[in-house]
N, C-alpha and C. Protein backbone atom coordinates (compact mmCIF):
# COMPACT_ATOMS: atom_id res chain seq x y z
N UNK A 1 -4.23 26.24 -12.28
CA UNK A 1 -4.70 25.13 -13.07
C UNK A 1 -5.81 24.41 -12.30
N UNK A 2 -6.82 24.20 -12.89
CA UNK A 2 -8.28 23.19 -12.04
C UNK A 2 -7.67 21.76 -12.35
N UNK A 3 -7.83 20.75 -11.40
CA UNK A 3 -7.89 19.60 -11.42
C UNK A 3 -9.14 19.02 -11.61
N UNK A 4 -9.56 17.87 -11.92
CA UNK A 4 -11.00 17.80 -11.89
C UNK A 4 -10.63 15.58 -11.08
N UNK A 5 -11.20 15.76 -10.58
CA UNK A 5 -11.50 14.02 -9.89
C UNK A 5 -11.91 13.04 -11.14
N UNK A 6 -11.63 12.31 -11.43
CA UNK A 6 -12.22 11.63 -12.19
C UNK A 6 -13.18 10.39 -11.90
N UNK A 7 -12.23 10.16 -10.17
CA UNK A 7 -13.08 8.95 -9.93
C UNK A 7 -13.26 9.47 -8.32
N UNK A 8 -14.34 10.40 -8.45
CA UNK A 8 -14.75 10.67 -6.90
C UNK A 8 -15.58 9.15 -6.40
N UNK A 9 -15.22 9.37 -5.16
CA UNK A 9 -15.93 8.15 -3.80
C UNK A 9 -17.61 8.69 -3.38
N UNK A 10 -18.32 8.26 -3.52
CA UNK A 10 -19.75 8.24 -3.24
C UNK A 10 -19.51 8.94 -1.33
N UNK A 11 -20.24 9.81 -1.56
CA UNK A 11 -20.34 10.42 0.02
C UNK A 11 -21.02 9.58 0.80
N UNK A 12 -21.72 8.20 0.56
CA UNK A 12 -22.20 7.45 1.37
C UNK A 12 -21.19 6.70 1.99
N UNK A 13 -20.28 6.56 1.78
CA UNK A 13 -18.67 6.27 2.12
C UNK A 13 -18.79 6.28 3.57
N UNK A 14 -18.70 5.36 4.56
CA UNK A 14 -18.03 5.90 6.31
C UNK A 14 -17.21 6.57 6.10
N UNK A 15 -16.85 7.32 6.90
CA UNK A 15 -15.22 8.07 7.22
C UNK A 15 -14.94 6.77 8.21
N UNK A 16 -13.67 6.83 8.08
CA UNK A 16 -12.85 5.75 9.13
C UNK A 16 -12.87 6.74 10.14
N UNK A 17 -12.93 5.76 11.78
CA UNK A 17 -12.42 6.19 13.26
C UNK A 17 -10.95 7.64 12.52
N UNK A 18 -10.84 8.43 13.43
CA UNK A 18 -9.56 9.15 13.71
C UNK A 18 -9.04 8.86 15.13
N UNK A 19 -8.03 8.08 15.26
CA UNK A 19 -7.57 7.47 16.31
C UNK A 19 -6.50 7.90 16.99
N UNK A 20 -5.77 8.65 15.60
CA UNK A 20 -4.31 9.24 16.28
C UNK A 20 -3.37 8.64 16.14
N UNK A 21 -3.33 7.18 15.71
CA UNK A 21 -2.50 6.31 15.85
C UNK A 21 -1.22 6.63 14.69
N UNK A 22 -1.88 7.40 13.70
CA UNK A 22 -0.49 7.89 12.77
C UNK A 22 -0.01 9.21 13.06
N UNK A 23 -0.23 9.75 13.59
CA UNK A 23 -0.30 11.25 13.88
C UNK A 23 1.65 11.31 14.42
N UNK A 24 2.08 10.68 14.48
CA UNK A 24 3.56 10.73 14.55
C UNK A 24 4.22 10.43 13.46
N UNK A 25 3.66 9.99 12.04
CA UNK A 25 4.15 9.63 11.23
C UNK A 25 4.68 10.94 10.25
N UNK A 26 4.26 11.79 10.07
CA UNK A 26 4.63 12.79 9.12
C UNK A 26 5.97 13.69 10.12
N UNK A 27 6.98 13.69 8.78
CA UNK A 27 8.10 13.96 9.27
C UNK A 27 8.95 12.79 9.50
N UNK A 28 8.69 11.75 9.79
CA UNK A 28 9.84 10.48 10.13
C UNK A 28 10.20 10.21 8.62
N UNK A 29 11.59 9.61 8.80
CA UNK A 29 12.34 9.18 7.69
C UNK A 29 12.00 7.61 7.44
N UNK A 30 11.73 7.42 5.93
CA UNK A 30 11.97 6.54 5.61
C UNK A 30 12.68 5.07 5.79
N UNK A 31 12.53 4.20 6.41
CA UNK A 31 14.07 3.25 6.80
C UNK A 31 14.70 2.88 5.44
N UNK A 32 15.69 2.41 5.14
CA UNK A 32 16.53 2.32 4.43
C UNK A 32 15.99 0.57 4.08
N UNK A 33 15.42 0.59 2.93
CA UNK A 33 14.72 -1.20 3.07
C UNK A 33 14.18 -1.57 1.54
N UNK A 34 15.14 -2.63 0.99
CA UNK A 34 15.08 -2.60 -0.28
C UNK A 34 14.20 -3.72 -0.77
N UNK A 35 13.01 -3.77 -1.75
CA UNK A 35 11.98 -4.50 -1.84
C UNK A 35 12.17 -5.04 -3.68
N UNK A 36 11.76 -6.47 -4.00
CA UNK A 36 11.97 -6.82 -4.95
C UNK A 36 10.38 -5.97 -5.40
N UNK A 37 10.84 -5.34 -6.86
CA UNK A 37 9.74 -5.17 -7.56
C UNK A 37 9.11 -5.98 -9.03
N UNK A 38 7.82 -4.90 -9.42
CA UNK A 38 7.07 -6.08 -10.33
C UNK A 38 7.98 -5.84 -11.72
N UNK A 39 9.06 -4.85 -11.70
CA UNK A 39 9.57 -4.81 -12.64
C UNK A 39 10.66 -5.77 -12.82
N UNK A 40 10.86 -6.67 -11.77
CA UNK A 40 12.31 -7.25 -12.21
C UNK A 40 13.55 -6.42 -11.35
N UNK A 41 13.39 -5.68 -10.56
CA UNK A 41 14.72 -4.62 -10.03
C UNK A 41 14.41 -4.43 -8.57
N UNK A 42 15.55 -4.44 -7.75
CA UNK A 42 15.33 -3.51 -6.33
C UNK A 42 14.40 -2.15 -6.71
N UNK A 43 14.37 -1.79 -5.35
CA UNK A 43 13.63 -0.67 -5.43
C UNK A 43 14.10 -0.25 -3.60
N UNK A 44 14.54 0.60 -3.10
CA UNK A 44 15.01 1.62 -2.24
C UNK A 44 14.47 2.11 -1.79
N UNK A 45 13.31 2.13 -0.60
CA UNK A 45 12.33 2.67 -0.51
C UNK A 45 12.42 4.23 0.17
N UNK A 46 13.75 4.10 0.33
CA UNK A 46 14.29 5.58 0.99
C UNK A 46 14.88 6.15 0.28
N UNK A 47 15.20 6.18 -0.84
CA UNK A 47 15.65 6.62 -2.02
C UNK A 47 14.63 7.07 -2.67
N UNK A 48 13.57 6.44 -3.16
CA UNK A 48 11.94 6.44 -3.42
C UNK A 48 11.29 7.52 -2.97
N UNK A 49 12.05 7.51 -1.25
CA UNK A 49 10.78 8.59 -1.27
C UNK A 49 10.87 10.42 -0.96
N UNK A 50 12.63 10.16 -1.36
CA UNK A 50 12.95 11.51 -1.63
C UNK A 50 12.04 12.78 -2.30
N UNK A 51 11.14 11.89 -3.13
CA UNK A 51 9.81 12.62 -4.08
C UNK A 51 9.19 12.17 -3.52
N UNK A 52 7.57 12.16 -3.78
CA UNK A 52 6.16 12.07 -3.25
C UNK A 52 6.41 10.67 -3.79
N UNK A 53 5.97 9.96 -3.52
CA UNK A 53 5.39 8.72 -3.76
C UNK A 53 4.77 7.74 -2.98
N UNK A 54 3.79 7.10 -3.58
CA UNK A 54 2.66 5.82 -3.31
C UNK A 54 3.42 4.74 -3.37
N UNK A 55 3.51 3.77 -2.57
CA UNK A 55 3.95 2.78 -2.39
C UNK A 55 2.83 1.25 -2.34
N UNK A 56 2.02 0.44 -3.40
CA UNK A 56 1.42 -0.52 -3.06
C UNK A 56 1.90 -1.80 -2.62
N UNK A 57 2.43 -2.08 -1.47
CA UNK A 57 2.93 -3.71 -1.35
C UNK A 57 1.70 -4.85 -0.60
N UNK A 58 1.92 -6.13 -0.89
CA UNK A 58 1.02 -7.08 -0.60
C UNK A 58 1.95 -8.02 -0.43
N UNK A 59 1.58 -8.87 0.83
CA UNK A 59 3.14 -10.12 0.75
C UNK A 59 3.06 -11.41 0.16
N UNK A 60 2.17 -11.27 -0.69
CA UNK A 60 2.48 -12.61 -2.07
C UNK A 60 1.27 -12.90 -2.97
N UNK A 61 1.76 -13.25 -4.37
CA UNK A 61 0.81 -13.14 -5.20
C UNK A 61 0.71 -14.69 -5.62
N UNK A 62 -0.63 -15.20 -5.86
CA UNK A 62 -0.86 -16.30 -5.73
C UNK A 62 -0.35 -16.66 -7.30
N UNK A 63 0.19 -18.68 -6.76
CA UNK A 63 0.59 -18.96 -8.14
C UNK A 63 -0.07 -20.38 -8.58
N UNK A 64 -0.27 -20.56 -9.80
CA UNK A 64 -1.52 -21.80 -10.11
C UNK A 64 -0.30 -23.18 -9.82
N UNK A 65 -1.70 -24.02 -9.47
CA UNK A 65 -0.92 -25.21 -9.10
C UNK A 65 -0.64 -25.30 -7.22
N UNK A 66 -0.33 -23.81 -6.91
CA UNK A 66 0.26 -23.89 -5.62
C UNK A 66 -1.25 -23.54 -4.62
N UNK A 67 -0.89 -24.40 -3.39
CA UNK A 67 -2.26 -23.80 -2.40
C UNK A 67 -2.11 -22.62 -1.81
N UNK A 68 -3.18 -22.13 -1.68
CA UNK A 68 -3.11 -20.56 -0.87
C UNK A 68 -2.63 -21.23 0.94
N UNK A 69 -2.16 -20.10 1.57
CA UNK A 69 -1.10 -20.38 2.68
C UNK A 69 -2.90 -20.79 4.07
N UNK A 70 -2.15 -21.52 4.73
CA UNK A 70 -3.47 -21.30 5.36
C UNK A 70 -3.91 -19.90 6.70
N UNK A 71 -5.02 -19.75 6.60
CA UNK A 71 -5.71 -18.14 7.03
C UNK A 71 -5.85 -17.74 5.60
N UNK A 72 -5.31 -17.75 5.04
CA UNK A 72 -5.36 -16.69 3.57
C UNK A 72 -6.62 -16.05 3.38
N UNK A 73 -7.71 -16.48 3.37
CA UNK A 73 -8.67 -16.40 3.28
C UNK A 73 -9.20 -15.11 4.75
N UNK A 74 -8.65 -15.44 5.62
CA UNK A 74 -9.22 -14.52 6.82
C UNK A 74 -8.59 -13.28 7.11
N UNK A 75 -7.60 -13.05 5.95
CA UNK A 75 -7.18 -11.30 6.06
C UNK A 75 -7.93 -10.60 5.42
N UNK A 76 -8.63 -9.53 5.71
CA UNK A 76 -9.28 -8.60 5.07
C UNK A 76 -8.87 -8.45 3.61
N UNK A 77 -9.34 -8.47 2.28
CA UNK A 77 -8.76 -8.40 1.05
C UNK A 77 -7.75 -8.83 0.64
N UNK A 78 -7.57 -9.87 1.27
CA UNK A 78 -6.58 -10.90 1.12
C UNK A 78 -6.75 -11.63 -0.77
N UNK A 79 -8.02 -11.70 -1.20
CA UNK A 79 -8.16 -12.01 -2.40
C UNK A 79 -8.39 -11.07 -3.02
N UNK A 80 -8.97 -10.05 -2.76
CA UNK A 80 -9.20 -9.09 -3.38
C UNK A 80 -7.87 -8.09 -4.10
């Protein structure tokens, strides 16, 4: 079966440094660590990842009325 990209990355793209710094990661187990999701439910992240799966977490989504925490602003894509 051909796959086709739908949303290829422009080759003007940097490649990031290769540092090594994950290079121990493939093969380690999952920890056992249960995260509220956007659905309303736990979610098991070692249970999860018995299959392939993508995991997106961010540690808080801004709410009106309330101020953003301070730094907020100085994490990389912190608003984004």
């Amino acid at each position: 079966m051909r796959t086709v990209n739908l949303f290829p990355l422009p080759r003007s793209l940097p490649v990031p440094p290769q540092d090594g710094a994950a290079l121990h990661l493939p093969g380690l187990r999952v920890p056992a660590l249960r995260l509220w999701s956007t659905r309303g439910r736990w979610i098991d992240l070692r249970e999860v990842a018995r299959r392939r799966a993508v995991f997106f977490l961010y540690p808080r989504t801004g709410r009106p009325g309330e101020p953003i925490p301070e730094g907020w602003d100085d994490v990389p894509g912190a608003r984004g």
